[in-house]
Protein backbone atom coordinates (compact mmCIF):
# COMPACT_ATOMS: atom_id res chain seq x y z
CA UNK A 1 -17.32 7.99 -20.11
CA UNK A 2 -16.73 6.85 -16.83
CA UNK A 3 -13.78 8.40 -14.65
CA UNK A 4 -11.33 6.73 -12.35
CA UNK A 5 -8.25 8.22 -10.62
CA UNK A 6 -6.04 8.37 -7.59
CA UNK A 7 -5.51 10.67 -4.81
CA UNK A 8 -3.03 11.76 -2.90
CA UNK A 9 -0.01 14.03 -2.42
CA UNK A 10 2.77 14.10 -4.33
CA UNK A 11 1.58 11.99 -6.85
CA UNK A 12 4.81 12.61 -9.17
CA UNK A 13 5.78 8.74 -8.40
CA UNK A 14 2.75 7.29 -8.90
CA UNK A 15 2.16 4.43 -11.59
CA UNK A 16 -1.77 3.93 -11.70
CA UNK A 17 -2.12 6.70 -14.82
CA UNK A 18 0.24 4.56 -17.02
CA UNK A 19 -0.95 1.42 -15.60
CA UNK A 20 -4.73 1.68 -16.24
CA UNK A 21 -3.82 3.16 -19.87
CA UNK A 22 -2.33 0.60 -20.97
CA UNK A 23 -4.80 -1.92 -19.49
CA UNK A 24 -7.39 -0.07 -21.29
CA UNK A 25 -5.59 0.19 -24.20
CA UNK A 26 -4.14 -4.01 -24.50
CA UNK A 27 -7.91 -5.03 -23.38
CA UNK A 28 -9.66 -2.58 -25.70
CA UNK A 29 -11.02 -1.38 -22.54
CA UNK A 30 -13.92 1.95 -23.43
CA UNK A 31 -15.65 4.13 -22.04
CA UNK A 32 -12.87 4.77 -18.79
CA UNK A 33 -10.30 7.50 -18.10
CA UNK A 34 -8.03 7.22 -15.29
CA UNK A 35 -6.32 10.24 -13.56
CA UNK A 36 -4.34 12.16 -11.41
CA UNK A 37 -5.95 13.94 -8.93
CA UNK A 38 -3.43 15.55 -6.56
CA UNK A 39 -4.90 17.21 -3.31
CA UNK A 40 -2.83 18.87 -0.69
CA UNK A 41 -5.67 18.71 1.75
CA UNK A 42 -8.07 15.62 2.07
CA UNK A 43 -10.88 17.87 2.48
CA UNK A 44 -10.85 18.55 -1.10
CA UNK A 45 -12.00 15.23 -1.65
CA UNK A 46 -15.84 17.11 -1.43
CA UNK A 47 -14.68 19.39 -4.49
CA UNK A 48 -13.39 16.97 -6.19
CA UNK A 49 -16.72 14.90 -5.89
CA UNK A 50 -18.68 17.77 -6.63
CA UNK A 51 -16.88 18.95 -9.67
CA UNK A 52 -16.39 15.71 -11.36
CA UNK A 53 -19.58 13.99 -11.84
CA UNK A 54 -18.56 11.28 -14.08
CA UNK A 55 -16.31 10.44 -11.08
CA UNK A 56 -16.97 6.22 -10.25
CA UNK A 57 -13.93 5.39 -8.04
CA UNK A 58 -10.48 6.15 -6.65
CA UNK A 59 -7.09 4.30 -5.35
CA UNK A 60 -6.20 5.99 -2.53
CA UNK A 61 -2.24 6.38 -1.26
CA UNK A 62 -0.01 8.43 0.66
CA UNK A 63 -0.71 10.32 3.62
CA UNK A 64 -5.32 9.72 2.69
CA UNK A 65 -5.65 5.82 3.59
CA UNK A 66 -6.39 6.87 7.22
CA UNK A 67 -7.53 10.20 6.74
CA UNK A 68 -10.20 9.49 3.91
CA UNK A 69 -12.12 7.38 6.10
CA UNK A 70 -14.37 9.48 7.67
CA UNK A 71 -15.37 11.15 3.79
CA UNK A 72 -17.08 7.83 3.22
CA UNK A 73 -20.87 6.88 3.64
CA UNK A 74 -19.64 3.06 3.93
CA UNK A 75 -16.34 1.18 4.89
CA UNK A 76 -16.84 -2.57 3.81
CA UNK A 77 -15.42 -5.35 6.72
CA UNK A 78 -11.97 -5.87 6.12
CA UNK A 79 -11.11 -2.11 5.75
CA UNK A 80 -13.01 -1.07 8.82
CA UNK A 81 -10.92 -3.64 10.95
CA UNK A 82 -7.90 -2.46 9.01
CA UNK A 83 -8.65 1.36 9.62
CA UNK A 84 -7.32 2.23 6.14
CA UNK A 85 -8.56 2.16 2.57
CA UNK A 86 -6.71 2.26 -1.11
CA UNK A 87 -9.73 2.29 -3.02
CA UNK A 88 -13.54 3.98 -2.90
CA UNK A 89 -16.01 2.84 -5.01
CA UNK A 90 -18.59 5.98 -6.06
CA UNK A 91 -21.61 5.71 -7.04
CA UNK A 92 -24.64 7.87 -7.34
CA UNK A 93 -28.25 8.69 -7.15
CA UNK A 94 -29.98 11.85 -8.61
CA UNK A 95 -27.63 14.35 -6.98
CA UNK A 96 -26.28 12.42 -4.33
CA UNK A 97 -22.90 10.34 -4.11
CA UNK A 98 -22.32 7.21 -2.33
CA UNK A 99 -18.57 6.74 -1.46
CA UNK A 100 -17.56 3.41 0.02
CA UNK A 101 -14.42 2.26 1.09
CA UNK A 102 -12.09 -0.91 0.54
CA UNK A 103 -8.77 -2.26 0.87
CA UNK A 104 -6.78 -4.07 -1.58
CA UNK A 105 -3.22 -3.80 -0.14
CA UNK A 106 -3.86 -6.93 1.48
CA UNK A 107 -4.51 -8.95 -1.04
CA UNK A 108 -1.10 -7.06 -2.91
CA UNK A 109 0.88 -7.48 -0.50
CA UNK A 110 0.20 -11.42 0.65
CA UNK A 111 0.37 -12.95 -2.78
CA UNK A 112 3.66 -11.24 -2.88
CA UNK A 113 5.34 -11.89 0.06
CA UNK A 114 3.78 -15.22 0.27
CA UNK A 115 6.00 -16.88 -2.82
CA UNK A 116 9.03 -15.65 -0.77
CA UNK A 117 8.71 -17.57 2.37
CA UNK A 118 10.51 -20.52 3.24
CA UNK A 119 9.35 -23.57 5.49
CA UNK A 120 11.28 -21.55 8.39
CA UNK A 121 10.47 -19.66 11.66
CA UNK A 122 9.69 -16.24 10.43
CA UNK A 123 8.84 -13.33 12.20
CA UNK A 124 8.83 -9.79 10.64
CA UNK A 125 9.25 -5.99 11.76
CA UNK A 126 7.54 -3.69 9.92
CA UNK A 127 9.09 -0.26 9.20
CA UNK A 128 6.53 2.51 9.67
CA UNK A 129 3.24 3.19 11.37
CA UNK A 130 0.66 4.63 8.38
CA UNK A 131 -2.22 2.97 6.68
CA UNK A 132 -0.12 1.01 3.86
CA UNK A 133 1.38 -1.21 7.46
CA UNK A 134 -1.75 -1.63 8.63
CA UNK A 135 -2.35 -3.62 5.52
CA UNK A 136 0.77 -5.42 5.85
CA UNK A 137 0.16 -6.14 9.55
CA UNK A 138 -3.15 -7.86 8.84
CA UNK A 139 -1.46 -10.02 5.38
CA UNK A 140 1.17 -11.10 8.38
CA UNK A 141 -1.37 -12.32 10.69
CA UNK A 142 -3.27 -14.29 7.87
CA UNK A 143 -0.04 -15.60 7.22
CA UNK A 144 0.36 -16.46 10.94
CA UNK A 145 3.83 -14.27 10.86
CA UNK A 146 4.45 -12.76 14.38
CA UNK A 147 5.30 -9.32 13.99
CA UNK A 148 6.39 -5.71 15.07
CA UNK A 149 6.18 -1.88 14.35
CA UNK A 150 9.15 -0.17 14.11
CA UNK A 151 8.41 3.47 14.71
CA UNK A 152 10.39 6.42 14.54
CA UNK A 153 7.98 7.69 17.70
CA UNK A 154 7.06 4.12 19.31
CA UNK A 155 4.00 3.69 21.28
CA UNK A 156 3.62 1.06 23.72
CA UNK A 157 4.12 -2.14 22.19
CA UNK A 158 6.41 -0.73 19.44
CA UNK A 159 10.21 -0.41 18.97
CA UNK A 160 11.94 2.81 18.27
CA UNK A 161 15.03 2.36 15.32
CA UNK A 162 17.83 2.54 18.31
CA UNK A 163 16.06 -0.55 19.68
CA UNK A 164 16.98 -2.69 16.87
CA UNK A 165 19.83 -4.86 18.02
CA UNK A 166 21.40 -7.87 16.80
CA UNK A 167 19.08 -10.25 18.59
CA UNK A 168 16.17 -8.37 17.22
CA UNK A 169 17.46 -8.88 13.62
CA UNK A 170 18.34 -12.12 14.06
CA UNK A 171 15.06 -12.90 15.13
CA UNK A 172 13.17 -11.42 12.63
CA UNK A 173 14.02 -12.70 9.03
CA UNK A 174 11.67 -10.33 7.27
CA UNK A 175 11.69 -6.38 7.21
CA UNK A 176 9.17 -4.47 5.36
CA UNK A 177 9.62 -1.02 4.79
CA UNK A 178 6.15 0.01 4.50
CA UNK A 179 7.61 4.60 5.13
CA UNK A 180 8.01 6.58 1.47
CA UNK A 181 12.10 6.89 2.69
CA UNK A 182 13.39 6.01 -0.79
CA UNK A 183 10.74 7.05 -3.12
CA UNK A 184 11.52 8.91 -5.93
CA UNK A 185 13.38 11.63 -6.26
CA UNK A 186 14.81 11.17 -2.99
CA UNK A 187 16.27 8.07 -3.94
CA UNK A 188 18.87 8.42 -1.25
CA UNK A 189 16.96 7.82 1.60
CA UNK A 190 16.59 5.05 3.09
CA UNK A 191 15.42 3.06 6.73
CA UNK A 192 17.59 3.38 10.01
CA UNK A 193 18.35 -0.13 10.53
CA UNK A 194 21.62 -1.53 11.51
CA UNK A 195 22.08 -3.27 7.70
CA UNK A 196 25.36 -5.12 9.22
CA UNK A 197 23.56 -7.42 10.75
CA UNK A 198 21.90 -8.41 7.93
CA UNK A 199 22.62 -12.03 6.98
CA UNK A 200 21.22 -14.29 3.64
CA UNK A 201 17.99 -15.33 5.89
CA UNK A 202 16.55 -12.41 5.74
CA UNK A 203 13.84 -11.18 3.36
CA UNK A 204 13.60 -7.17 2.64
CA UNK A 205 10.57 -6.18 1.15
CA UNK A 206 9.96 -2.66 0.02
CA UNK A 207 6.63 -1.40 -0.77
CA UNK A 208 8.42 1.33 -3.03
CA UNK A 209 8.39 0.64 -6.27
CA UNK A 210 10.01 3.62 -7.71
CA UNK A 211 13.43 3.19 -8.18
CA UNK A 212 13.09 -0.21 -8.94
CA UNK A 213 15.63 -1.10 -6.38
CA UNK A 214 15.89 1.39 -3.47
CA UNK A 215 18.76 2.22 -1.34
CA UNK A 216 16.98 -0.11 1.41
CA UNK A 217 17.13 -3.08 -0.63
CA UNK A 218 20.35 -2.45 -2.02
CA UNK A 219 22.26 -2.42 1.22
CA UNK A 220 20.26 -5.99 2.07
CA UNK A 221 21.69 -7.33 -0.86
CA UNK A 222 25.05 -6.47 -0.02
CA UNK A 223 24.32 -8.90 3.05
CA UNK A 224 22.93 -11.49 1.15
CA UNK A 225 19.27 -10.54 1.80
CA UNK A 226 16.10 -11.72 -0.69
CA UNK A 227 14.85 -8.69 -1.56
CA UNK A 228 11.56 -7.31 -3.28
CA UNK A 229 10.14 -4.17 -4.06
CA UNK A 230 6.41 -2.66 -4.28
CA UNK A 231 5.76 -3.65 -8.42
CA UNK A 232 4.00 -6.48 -7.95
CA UNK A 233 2.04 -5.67 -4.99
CA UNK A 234 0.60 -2.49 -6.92
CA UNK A 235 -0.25 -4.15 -10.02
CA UNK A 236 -2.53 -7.33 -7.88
CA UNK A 237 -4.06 -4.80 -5.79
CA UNK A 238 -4.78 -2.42 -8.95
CA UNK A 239 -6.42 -5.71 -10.59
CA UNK A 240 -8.57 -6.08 -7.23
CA UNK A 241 -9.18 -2.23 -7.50
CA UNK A 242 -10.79 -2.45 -10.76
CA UNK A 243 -12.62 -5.73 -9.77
CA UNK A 244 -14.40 -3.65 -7.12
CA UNK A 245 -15.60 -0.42 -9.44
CA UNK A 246 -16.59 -3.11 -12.25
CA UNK A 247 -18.21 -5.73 -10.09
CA UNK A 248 -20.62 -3.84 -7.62
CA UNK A 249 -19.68 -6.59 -4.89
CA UNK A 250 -20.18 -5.21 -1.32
CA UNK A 251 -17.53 -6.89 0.45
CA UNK A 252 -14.21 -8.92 -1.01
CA UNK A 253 -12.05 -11.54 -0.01
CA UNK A 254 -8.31 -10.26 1.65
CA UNK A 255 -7.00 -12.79 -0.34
């Protein structure tokens, strides 16, 4: 029996349990478990390594895609120039285990967003600064979508939320929330952006999935927005996730 889980912390919203059950189950998938495996540190990452030998890979979410990256012997291209990873492939010989790291929100997130677009001028701010937007920012550039970080504590190059003005929405027709405002159970919550300048050419995508419609896409549709949350985006990169652990490939395509 091979094992496969996620890490992270909370992991109360998380989908991946149900989802690889019931792959396993509807493919008559053997010989796999998938699990839970919340850590409040990422340095327990080495215990969990250590205690579960059967272990053969991991997704990877919220706050680890950064953090996790120096835990692992090997980072293949595209996550090394994304500096983030959703998903470590383990493998091991006589004692020793090899983790390597990937990323698969790209691929998620550009065959969703992709079906959206319209033959317009778009240009997108991106709502948060942690590894799930640095996913996002690298699907935008494939996409050749100019782009910005909205950041509650800017850096250079980045605009704060009392930055966003009507010009700056106007001029940006897509906003991805890519912050855990909204997330189950705190399903109140939502992004600081002025929503009343919203307008029916704008796209809001949301990479939570859980409510199924968050408080931040609910106030864009009010406005007439297109709006999308996380589902989808989870379920192609959980596909690519499993492609990696079953395929021993050393390097995959971002989309």
């Amino acid at each position: 029996m091979k094992l496969l889980g996620l890490i992270g912390y909370p992991l109360d919203h998380s989908f991946s349990v149900p989802y690889f059950r019931e792959k396993f189950r509807n493919q008559e998938i053997t010989g796999y478990e998938y699990l839970n495996f919340p850590i409040k540190t990422v340095d327990e990452l080495k215990t969990l390594i250590t205690e579960h030998s059967d272990l053969a890979g991991l997704n990877v979410t919220i706050p680890y895609k950064q953090a996790v990256i120096p835990y692992l012997d090997h980072l293949d291209p595209l996550s090394r120039e994304i500096g983030a990873v959703n998903t470590i492939r383990i493998s091991r010989q006589k004692d020793r285990a090899c983790l390597e790291g990937f990323n698969t929100d790209v691929y998620g997130f550009y065959h969703s967003l992709s079906p959206l677009l319209k033959g317009q001028v778009n240009r997108a701010l991106i709502l948060g600064t942690g590894g799930a937007s640095m996913a996002v920012a690298y699907a935008l550039k494939l996409m050749k979508i100019d782009y910005l970080f909205v950041s509650r504590k800017p850096l250079k190059g980045m605009l704060g939320y009392n930055d966003l003005c009507q010009t700056i929405i106007k001029n940006h027709n897509i906003i991805i929330n890519t912050t855990p405002a909204g997330t189950w159970p705190d399903i109140s919550e939502f992004p600081d952006i002025p929503y009343d300048l919203l307008s029916n050419h704008h796209i809001l995508f949301d990479l939570v999935y859980n409510p199924p419609e968050t408080k931040f896409m609910e106030l864009g549709k009010r406005k007439g927005a297109m709006v999308m949350n996380g589902f989808k985006m989870l379920t192609l990169q959980a596909e690519r996730s499993w492609e990696i652990w079953t395929s021993g490939r050393n390097s995959i395509s971002p989309v």
